[in-house]
Protein backbone atom coordinates (compact mmCIF):
# COMPACT_ATOMS: atom_id res chain seq x y z
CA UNK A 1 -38.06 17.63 -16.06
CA UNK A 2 -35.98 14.59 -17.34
CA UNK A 3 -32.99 15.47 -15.71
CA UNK A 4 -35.06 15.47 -12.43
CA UNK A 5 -35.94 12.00 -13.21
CA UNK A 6 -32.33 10.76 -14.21
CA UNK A 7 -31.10 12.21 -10.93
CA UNK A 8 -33.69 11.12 -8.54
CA UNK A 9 -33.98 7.48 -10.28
CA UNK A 10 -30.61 6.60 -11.13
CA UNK A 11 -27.72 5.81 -9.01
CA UNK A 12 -24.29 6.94 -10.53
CA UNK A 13 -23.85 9.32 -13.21
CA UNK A 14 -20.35 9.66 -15.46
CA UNK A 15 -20.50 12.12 -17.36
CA UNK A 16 -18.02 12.80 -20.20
CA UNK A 17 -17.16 14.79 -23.45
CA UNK A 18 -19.32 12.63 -25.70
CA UNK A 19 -20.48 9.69 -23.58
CA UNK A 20 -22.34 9.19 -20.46
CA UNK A 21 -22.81 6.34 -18.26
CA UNK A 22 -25.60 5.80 -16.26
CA UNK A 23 -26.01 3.42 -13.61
CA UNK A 24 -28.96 2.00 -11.72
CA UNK A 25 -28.84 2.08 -8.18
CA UNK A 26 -27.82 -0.71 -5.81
CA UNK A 27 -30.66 -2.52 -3.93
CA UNK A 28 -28.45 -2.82 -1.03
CA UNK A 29 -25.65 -1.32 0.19
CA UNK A 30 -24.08 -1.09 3.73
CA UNK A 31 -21.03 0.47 5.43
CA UNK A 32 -19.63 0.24 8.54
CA UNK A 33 -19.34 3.17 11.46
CA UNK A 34 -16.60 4.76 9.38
CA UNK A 35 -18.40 4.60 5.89
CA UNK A 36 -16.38 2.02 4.30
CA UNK A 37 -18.10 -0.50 2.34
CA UNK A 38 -18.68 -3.66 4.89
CA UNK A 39 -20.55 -6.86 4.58
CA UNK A 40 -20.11 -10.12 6.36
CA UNK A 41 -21.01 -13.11 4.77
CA UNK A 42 -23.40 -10.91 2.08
CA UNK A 43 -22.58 -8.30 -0.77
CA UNK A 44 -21.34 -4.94 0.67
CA UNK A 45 -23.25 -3.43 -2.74
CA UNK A 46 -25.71 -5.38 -4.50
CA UNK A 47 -27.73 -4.62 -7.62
CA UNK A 48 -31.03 -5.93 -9.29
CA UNK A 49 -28.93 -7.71 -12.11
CA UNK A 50 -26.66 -9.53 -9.57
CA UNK A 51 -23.60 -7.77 -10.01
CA UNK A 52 -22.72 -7.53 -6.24
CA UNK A 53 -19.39 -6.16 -4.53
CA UNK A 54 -18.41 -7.68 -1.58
CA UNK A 55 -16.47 -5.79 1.13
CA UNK A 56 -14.69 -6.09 4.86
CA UNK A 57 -14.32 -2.31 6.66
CA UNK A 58 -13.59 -0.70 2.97
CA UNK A 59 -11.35 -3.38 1.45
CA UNK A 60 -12.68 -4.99 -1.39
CA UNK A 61 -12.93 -8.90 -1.77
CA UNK A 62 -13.21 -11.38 -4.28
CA UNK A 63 -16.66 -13.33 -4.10
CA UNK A 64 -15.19 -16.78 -3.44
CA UNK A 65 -13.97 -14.94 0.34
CA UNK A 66 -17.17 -12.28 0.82
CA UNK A 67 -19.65 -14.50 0.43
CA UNK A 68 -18.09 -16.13 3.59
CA UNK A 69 -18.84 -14.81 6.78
CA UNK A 70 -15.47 -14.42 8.81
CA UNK A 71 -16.40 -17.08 11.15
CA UNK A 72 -15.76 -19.37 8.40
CA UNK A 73 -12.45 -18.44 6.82
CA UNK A 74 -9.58 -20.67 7.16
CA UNK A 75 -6.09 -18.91 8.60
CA UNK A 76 -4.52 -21.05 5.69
CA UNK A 77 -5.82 -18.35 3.23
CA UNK A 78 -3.68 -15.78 4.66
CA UNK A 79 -0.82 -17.92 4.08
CA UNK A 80 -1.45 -18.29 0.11
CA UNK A 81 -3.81 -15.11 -1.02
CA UNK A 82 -0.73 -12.70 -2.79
CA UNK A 83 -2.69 -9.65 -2.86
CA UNK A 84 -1.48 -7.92 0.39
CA UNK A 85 -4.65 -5.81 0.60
CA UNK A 86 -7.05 -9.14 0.50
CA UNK A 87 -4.67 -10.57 3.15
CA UNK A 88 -5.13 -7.63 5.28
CA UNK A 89 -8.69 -8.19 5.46
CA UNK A 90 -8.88 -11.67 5.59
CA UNK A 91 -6.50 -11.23 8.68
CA UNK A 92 -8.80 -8.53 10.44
CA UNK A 93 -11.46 -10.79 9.60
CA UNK A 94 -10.05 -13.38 11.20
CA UNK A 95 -8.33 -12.14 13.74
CA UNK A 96 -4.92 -12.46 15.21
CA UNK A 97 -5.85 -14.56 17.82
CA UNK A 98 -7.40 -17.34 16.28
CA UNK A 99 -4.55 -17.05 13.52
CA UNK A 100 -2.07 -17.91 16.25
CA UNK A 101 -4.09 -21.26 17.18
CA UNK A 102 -4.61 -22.20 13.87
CA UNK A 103 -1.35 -21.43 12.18
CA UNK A 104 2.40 -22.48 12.35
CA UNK A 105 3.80 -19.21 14.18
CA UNK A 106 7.11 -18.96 15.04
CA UNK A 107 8.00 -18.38 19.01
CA UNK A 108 10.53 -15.14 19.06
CA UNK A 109 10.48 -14.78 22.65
CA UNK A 110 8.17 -15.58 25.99
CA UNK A 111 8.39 -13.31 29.02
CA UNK A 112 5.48 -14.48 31.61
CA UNK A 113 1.58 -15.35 30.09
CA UNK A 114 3.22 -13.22 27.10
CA UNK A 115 4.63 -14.42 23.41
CA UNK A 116 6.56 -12.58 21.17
CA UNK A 117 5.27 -14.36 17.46
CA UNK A 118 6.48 -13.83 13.58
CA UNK A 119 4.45 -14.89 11.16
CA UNK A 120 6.37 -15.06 7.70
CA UNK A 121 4.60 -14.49 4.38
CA UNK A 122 6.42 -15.56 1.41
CA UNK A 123 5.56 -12.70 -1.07
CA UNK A 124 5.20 -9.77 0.90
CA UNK A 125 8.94 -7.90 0.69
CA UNK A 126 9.79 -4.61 1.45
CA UNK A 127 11.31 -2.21 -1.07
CA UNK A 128 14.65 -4.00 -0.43
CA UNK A 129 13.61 -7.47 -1.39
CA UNK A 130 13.50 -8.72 2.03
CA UNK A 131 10.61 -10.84 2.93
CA UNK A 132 8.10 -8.63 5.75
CA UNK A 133 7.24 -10.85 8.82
CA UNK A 134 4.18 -10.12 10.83
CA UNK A 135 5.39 -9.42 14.76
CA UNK A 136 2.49 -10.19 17.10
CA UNK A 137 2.31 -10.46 20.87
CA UNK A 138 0.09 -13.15 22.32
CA UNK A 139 -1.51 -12.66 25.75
CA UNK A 140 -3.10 -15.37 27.42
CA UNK A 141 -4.98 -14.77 30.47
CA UNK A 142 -4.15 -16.60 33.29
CA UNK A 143 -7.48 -16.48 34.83
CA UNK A 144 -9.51 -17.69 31.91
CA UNK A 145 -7.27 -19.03 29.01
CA UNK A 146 -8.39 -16.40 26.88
CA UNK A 147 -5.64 -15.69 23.77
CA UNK A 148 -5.55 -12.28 22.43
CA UNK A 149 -3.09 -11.01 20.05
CA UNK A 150 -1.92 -7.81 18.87
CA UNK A 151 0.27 -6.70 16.08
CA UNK A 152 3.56 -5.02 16.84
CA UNK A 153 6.30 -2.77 14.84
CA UNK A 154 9.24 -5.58 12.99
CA UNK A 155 11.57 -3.73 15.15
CA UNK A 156 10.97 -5.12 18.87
CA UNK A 157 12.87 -7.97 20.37
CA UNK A 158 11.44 -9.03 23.25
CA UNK A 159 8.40 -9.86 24.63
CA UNK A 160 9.11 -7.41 27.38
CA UNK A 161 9.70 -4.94 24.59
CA UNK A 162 6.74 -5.88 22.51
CA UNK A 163 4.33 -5.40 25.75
CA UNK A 164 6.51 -1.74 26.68
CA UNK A 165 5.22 -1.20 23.15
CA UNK A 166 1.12 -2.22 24.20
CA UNK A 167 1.59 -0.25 27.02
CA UNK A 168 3.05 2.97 25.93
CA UNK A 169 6.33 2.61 27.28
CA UNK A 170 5.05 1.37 30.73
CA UNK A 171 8.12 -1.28 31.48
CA UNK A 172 5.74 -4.28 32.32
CA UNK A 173 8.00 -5.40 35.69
CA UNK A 174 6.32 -1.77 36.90
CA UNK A 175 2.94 -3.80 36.70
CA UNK A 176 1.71 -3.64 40.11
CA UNK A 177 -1.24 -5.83 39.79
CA UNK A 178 -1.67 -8.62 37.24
CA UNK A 179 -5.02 -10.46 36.60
């Protein structure tokens, strides 16, 4: 009968050789479509004591960004937060596009409303040492001004090669219509 209690009642159990932990559960928690802790502006998991956890689609953030809502993070962060896995979600956050307004990107190439852009971040190397720029490809819509951005491999060149990348492998002079 008590162990019918303790499982309906409580939230996590740990169970070891001679301890166990038992821990309330949360008064709110949400996840996005995929089941990854997400939260925007609020705790992802919060509990009656206060001890919250706050989340973007399953990464987890510190407080001073979480209790933020997106909308209202600064593109400067990404610049200066070191952990790569923060940065990642600050940037989805964010967004690509808005990160190429608001930041000093550096023009790689330009074919057309298209941008080929490399964002460098100081501490992120790869397993040689060698610092790991960010490739993106800015669109702007002709019609309405609209930015978008997307993130492509280290490897391409061009714009022309970045957007044969979008498009899988579709050379973009064999467009025939462009809006």
């Amino acid at each position: 009968m008590v162990f019918q209690y303790i499982v309906r009642d409580c939230g996590l159990i740990y169970p070891y050789d001679k301890v166990c932990i038992v821990c309330e559960k949360p008064i709110a928690l949400s996840a996005d479509s995929n089941h990854r802790l997400h939260a925007e502006g609020t705790p992802a998991v919060q509990f009656a004591d206060g001890f919250s956890i706050y989340a973007y689609h399953g990464v987890i953030l510190p407080e001073w960004y979480g209790r933020l809502h997106p909308h209202q993070s600064q593109s400067k962060w990404v610049l200066k937060e070191q952990n790569a896995e923060v940065r990642r979600g600050l940037i989805q956050g964010i967004g690509y596009d808005r990160i190429c307004q608001e930041l000093a990107v550096t023009e790689l190439d330009c074919w057309q409303e298209y941008t080929l852009l490399t964002i460098e971040f100081e501490d992120d190397f790869d397993q040689v040492g060698n610092a790991k720029p960010v490739y993106l490809l800015k669109m702007t819509c002709p019609s309405t001004g609209h930015i978008h951005a997307l993130r492509v491999p280290p490897d391409v060149t061009s714009a022309k090669e970045a957007i044969r990348w979008v498009n899988w492998d579709i050379d973009p002079e064999e467009f025939s219509v462009q809006t």
